[in-house]
C-alpha atoms as a PDB file:
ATOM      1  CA  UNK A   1       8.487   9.671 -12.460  1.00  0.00           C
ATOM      2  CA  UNK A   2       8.179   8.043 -16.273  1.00  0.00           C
ATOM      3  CA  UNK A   3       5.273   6.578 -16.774  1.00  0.00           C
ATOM      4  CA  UNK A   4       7.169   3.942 -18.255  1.00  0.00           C
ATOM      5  CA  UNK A   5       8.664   3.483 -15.196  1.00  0.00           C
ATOM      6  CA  UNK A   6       5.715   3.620 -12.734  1.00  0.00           C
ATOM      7  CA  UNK A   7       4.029   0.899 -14.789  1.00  0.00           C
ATOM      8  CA  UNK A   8       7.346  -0.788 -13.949  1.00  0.00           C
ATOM      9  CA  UNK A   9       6.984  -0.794 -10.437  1.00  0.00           C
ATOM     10  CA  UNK A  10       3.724  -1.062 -10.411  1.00  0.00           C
ATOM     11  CA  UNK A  11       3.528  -4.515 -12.032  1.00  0.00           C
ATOM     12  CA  UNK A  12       6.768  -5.753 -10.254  1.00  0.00           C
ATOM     13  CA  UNK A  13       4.831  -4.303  -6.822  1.00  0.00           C
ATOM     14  CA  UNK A  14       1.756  -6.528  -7.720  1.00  0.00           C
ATOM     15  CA  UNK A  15       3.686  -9.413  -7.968  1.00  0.00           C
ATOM     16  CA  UNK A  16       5.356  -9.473  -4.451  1.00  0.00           C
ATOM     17  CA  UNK A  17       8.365  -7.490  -5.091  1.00  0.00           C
ATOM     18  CA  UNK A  18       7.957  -4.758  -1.692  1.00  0.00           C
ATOM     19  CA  UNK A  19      11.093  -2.981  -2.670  1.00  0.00           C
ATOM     20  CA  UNK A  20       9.377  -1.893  -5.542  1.00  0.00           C
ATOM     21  CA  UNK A  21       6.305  -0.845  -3.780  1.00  0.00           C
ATOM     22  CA  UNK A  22       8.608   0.649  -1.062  1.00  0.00           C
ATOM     23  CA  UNK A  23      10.296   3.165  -4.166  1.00  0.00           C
ATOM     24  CA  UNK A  24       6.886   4.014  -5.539  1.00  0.00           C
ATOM     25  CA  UNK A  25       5.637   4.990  -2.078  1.00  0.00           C
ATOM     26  CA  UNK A  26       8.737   6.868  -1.237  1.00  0.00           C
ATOM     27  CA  UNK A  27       8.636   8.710  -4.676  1.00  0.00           C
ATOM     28  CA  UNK A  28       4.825   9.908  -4.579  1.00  0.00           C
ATOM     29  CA  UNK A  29       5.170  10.718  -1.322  1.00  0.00           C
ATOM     30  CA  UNK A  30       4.432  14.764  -2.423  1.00  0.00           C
ATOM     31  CA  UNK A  31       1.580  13.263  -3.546  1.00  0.00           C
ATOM     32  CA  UNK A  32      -0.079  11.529  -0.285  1.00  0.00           C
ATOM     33  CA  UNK A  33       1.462  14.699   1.574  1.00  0.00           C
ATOM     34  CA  UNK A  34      -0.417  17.213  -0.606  1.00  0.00           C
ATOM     35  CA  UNK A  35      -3.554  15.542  -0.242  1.00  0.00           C
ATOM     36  CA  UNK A  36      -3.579  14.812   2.974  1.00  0.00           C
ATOM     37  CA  UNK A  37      -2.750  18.488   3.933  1.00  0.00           C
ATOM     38  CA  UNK A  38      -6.348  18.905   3.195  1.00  0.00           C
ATOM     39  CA  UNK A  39      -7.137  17.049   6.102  1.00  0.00           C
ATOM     40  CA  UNK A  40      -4.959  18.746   9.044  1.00  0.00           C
ATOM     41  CA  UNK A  41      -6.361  20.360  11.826  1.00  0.00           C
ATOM     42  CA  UNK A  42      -9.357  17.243  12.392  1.00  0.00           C
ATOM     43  CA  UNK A  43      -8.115  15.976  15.749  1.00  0.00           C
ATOM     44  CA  UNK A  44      -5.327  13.682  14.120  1.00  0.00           C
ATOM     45  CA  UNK A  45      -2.160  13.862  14.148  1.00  0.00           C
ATOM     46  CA  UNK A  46      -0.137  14.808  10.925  1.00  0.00           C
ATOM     47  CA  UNK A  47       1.785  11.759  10.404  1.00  0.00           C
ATOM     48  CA  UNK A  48      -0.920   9.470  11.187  1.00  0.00           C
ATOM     49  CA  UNK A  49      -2.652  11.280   8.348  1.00  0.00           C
ATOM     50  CA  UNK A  50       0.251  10.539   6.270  1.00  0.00           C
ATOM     51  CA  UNK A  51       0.062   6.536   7.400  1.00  0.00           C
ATOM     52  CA  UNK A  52      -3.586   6.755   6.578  1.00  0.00           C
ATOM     53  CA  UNK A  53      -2.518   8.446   2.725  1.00  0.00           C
ATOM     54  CA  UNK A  54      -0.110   5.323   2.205  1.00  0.00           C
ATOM     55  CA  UNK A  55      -2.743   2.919   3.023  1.00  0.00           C
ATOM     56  CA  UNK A  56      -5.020   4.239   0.568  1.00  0.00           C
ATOM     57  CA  UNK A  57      -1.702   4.775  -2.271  1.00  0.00           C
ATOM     58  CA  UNK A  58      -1.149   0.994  -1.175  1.00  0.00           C
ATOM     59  CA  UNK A  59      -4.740  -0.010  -2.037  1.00  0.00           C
ATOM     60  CA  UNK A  60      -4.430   2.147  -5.631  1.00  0.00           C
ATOM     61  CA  UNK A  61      -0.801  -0.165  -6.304  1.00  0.00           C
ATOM     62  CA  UNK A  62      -2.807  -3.262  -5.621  1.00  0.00           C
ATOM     63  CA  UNK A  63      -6.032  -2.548  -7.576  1.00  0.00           C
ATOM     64  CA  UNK A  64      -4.550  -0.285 -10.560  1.00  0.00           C
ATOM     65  CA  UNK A  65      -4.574  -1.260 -14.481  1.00  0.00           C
ATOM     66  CA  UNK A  66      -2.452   0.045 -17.516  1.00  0.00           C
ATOM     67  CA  UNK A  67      -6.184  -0.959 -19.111  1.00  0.00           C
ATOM     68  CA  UNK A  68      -7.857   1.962 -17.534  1.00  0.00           C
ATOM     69  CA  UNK A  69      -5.527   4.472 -19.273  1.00  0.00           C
ATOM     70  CA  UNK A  70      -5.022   6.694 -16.860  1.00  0.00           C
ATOM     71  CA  UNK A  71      -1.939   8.058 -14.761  1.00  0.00           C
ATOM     72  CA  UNK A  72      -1.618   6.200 -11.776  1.00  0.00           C
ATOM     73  CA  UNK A  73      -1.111   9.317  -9.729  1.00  0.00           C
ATOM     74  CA  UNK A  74      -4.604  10.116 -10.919  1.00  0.00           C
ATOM     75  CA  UNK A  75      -5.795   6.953 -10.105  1.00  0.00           C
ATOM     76  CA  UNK A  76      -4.505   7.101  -6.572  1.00  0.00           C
ATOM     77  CA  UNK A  77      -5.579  10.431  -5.599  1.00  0.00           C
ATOM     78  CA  UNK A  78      -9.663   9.410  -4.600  1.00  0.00           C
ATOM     79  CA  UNK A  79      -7.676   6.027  -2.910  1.00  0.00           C
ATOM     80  CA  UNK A  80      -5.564   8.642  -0.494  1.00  0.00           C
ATOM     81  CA  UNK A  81      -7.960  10.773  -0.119  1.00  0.00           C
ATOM     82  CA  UNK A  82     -11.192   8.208   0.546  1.00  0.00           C
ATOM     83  CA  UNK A  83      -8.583   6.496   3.343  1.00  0.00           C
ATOM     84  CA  UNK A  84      -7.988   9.067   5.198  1.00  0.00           C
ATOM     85  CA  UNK A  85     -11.773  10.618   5.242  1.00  0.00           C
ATOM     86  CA  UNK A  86     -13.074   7.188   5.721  1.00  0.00           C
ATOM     87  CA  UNK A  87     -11.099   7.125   9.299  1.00  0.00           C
ATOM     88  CA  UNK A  88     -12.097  10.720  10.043  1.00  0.00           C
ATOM     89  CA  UNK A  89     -15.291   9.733   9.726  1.00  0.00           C
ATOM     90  CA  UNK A  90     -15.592   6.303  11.557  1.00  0.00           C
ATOM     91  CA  UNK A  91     -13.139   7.977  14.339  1.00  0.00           C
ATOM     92  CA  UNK A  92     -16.519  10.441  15.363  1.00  0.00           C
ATOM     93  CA  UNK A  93     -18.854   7.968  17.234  1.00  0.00           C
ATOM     94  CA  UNK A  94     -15.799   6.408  19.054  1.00  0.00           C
ATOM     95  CA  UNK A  95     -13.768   8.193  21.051  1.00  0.00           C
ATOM     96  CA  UNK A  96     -10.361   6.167  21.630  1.00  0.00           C
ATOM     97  CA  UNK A  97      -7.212   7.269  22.925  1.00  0.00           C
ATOM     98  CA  UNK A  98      -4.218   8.720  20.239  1.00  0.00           C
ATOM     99  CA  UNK A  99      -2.076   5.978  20.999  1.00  0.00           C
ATOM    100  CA  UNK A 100      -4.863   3.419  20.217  1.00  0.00           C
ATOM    101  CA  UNK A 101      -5.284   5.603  16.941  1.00  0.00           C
ATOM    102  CA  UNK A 102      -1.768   5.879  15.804  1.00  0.00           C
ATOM    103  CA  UNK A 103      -1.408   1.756  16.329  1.00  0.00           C
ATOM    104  CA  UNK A 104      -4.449   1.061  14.537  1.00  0.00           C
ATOM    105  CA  UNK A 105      -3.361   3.446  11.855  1.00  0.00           C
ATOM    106  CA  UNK A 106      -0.249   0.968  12.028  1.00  0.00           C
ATOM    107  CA  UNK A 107      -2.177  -2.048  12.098  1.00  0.00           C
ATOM    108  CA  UNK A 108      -4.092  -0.973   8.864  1.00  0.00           C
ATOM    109  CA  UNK A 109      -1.184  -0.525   6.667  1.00  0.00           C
ATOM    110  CA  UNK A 110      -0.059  -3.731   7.978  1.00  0.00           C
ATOM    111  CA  UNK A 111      -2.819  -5.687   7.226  1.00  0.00           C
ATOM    112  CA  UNK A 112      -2.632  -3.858   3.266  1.00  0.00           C
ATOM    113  CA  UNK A 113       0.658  -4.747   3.021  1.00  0.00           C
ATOM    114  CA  UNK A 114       0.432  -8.362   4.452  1.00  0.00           C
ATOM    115  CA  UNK A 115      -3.089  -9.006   2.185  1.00  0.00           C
ATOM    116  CA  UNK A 116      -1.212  -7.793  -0.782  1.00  0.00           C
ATOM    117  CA  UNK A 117       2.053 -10.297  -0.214  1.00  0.00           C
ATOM    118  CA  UNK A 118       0.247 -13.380   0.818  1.00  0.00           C
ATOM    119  CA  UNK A 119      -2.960 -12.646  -0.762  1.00  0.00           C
ATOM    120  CA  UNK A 120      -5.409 -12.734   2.530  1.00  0.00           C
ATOM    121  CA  UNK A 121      -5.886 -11.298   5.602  1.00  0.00           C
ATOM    122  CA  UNK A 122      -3.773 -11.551   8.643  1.00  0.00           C
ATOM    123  CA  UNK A 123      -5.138 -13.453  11.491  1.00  0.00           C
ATOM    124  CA  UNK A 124      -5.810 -11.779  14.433  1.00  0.00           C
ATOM    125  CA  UNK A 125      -2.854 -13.735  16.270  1.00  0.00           C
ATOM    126  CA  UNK A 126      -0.660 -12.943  13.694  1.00  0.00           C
ATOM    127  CA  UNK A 127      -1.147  -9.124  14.199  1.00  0.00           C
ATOM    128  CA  UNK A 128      -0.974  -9.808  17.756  1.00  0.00           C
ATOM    129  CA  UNK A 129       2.669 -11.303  17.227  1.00  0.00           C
ATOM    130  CA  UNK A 130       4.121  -8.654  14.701  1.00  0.00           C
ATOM    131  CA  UNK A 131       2.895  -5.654  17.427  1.00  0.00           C
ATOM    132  CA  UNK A 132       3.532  -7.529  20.899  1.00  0.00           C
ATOM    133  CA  UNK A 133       0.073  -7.337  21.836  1.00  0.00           C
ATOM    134  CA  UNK A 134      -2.504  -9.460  23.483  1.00  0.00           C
ATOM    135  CA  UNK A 135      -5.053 -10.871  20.856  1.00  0.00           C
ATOM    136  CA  UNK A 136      -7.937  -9.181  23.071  1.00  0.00           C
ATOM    137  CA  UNK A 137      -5.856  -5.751  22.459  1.00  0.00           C
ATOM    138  CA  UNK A 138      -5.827  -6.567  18.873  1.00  0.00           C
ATOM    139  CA  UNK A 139      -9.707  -6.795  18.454  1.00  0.00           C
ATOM    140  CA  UNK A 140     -10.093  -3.791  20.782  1.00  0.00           C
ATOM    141  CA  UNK A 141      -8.178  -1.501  18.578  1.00  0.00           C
ATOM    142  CA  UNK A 142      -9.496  -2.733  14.961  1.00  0.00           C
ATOM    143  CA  UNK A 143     -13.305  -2.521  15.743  1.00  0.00           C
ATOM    144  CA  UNK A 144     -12.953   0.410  17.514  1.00  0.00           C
ATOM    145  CA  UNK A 145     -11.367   2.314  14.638  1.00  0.00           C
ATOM    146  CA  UNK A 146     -13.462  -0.145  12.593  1.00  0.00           C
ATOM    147  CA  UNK A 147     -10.366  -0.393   9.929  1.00  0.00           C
ATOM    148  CA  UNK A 148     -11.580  -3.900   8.646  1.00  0.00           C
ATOM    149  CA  UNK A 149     -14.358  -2.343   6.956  1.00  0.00           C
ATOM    150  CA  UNK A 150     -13.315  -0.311   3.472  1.00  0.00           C
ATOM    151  CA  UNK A 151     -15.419   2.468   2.443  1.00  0.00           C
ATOM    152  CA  UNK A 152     -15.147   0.999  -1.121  1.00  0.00           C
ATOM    153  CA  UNK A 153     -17.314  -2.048  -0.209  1.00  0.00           C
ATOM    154  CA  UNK A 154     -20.666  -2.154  -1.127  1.00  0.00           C
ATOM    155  CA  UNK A 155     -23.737  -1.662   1.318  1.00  0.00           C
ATOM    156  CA  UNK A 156     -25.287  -4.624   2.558  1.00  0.00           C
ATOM    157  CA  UNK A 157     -28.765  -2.988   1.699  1.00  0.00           C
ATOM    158  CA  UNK A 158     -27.659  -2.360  -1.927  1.00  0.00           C
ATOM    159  CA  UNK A 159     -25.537  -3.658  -3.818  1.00  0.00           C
ATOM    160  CA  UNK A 160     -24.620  -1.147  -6.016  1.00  0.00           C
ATOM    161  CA  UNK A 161     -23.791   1.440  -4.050  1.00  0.00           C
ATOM    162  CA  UNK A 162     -20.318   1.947  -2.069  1.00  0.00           C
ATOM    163  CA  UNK A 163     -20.876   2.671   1.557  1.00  0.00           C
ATOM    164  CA  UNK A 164     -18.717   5.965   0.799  1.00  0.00           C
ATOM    165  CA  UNK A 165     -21.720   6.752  -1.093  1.00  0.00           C
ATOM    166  CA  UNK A 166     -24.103   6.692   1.858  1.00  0.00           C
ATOM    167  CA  UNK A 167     -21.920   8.436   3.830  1.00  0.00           C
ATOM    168  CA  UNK A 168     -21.880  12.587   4.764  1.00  0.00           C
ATOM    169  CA  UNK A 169     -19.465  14.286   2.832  1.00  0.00           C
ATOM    170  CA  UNK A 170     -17.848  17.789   3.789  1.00  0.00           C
ATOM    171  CA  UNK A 171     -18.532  19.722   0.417  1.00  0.00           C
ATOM    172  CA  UNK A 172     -15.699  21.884   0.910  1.00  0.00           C
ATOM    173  CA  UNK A 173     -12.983  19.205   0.773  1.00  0.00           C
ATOM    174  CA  UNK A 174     -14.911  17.071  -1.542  1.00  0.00           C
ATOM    175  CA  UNK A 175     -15.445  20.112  -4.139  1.00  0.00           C
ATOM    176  CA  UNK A 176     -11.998  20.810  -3.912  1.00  0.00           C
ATOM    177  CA  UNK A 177     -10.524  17.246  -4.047  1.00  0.00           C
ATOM    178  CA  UNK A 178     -13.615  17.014  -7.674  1.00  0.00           C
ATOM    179  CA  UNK A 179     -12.075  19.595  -9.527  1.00  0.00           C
ATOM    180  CA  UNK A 180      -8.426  18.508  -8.838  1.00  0.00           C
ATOM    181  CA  UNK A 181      -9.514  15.094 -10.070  1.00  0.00           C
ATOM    182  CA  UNK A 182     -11.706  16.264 -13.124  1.00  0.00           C
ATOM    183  CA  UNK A 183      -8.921  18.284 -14.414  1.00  0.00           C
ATOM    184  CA  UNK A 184      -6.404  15.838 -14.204  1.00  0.00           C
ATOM    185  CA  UNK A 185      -8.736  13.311 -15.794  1.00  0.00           C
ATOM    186  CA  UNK A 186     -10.161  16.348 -18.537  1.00  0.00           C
ATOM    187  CA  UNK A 187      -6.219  16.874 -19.066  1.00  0.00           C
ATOM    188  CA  UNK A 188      -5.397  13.097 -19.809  1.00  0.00           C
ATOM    189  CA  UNK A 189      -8.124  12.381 -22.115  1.00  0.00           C
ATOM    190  CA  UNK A 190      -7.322  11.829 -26.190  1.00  0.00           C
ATOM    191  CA  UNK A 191      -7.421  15.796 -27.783  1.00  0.00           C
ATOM    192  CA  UNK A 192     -10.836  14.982 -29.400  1.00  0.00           C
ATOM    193  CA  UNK A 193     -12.283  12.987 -26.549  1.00  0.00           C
ATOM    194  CA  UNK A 194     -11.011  16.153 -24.068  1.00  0.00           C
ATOM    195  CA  UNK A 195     -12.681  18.680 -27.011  1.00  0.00           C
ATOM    196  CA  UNK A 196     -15.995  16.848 -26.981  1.00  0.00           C
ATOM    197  CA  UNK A 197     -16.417  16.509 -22.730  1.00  0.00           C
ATOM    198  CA  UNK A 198     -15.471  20.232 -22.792  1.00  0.00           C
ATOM    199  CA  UNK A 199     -17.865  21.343 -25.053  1.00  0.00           C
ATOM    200  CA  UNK A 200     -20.786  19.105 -24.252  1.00  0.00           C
ATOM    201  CA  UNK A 201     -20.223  19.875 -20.323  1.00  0.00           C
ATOM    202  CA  UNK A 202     -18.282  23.149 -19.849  1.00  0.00           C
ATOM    203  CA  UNK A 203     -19.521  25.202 -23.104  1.00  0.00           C
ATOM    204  CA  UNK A 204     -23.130  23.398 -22.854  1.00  0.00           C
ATOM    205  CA  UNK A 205     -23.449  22.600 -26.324  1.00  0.00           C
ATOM    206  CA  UNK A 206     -25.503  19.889 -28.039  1.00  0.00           C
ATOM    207  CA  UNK A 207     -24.301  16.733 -29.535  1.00  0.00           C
ATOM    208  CA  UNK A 208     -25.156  18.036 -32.954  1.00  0.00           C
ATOM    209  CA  UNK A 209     -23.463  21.664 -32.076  1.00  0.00           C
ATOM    210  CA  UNK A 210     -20.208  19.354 -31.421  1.00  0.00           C
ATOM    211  CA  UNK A 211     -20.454  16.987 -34.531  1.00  0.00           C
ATOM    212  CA  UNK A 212     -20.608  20.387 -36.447  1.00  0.00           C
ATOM    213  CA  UNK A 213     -17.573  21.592 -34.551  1.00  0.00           C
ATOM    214  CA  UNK A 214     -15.900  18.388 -34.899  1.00  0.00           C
ATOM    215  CA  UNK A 215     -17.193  17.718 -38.714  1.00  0.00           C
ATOM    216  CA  UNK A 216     -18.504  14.160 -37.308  1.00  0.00           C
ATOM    217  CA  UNK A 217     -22.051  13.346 -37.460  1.00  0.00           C
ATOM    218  CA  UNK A 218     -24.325  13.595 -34.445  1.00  0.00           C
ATOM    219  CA  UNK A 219     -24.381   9.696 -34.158  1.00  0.00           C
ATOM    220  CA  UNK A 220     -20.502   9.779 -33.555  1.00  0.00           C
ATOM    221  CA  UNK A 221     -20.421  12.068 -31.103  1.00  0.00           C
ATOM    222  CA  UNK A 222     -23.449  10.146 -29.084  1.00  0.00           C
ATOM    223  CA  UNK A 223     -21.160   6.968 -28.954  1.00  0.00           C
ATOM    224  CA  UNK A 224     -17.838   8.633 -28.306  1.00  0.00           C
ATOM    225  CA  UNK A 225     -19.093  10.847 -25.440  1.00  0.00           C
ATOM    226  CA  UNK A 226     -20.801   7.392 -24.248  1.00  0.00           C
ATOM    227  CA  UNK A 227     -17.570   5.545 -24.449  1.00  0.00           C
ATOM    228  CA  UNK A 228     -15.919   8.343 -22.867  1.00  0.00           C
ATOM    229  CA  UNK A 229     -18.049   8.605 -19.861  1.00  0.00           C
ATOM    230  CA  UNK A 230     -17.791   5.335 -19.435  1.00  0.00           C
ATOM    231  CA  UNK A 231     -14.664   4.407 -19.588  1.00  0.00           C
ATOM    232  CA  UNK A 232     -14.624   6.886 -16.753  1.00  0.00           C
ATOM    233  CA  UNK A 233     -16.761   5.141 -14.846  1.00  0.00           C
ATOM    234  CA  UNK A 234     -15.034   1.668 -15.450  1.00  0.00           C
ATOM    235  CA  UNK A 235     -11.998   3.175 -13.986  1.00  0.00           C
ATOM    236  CA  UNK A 236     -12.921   5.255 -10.725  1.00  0.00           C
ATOM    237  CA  UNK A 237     -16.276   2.804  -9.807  1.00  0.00           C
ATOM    238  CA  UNK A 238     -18.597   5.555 -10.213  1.00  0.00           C
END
């Protein structure tokens, strides 16, 4: 897809138009579906996985910026991916049935869907309605797949850290899923801003190494690579 046309659909999806987020879902969907494949064989079933991945490519339509210049596919990737381990990871202490996983799976997208038209949460009686359950059933299946709580919220012990960031990681999938990202983020940067990250991080050279490479003085290269890194960090929350 364009990125003319993404940023399109994107904007018209922000502002309440679903059949726009419905194309932009139904076009990345070899997106969610290669991600996710990361993720088979954990006691879930495949297209609950895939609900899971458009939850989190939901959350990405919802929270993205042209500002953060970026892809949006690259932007989404850590959203898909951090859904999906965020419920693997809650599911463990809880052991619930697979039909009281695949409706809360169904229950979460709703809820992303419903917060992003009408800009809050559902009530609890107005899941109850759109499912034909009993309010108790409701609360039953939310708390015990604990879907209410994001792992992109921040810890109640400190502020500045995401609870994702407290949590275990496996550092098999997460390796793999960092070097997917950091390429596609090394491979959208400016040529000069991609030149100096390489070189300062992959070739280990010094700033003033660079600004010889680059014919810049070493007080250039300090601010760009700072500007860089943090525009970086603006736009994934790191």
């Amino acid at each position: 897809m364009e990125k003319e046309e993404t940023l399109r659909l994107i904007d018209r999806a922000q502002h309440g138009d679903n059949a726009a987020g419905e194309e932009l879902l139904g076009k990345n969907s070899p997106l969610i579906k290669s991600i996710i494949r990361r993720y088979k064989n954990r006691g879930v079933e495949y297209d609950d996985l895939y609900q899971l991945g458009c939850i989190g490519f939901i959350k990405a339509i919802k929270n993205f910026s042209a500002s953060y210049e970026v892809r949006f596919s690259t932007y989404a990737v850590p959203m898909i991916a951090g859904e999906v381990k965020r419920f693997l990871r809650d599911d463990g202490p809880i052991k619930v049935s697979r039909s009281t996983k695949t409706t809360a799976v169904k229950i979460a997208r709703f809820v992303e869907e419903y917060k992003h038209e009408h800009n809050e949460s559902p009530t609890v009686e107005t899941i109850a309605t759109e499912f034909e359950l009993e309010p108790q059933e409701v609360v039953f299946i939310m708390d015990s797949s604990k879907f209410p709580v994001s792992i992109y919220d921040r810890s109640d012990d400190d502020s500045t850290r995401t609870l994702l960031d407290k949590l275990q990681t496996d550092e098999n999938d997460d390796e793999k899923l960092d070097k997917m990202m950091l390429k596609k983020i090394i491979n959208e940067l400016p040529p000069r801003d991609r030149k100096i990250i390489l070189l300062r991080y992959f070739a280990d050279k010094t700033q003033s190494e660079v600004a010889r490479a680059l014919d810049v003085s070493q007080v250039q290269v300090s601010r760009l690579e700072n500007k860089i890194l943090q525009r970086i960090r603006t736009v994934y929350g790191e």
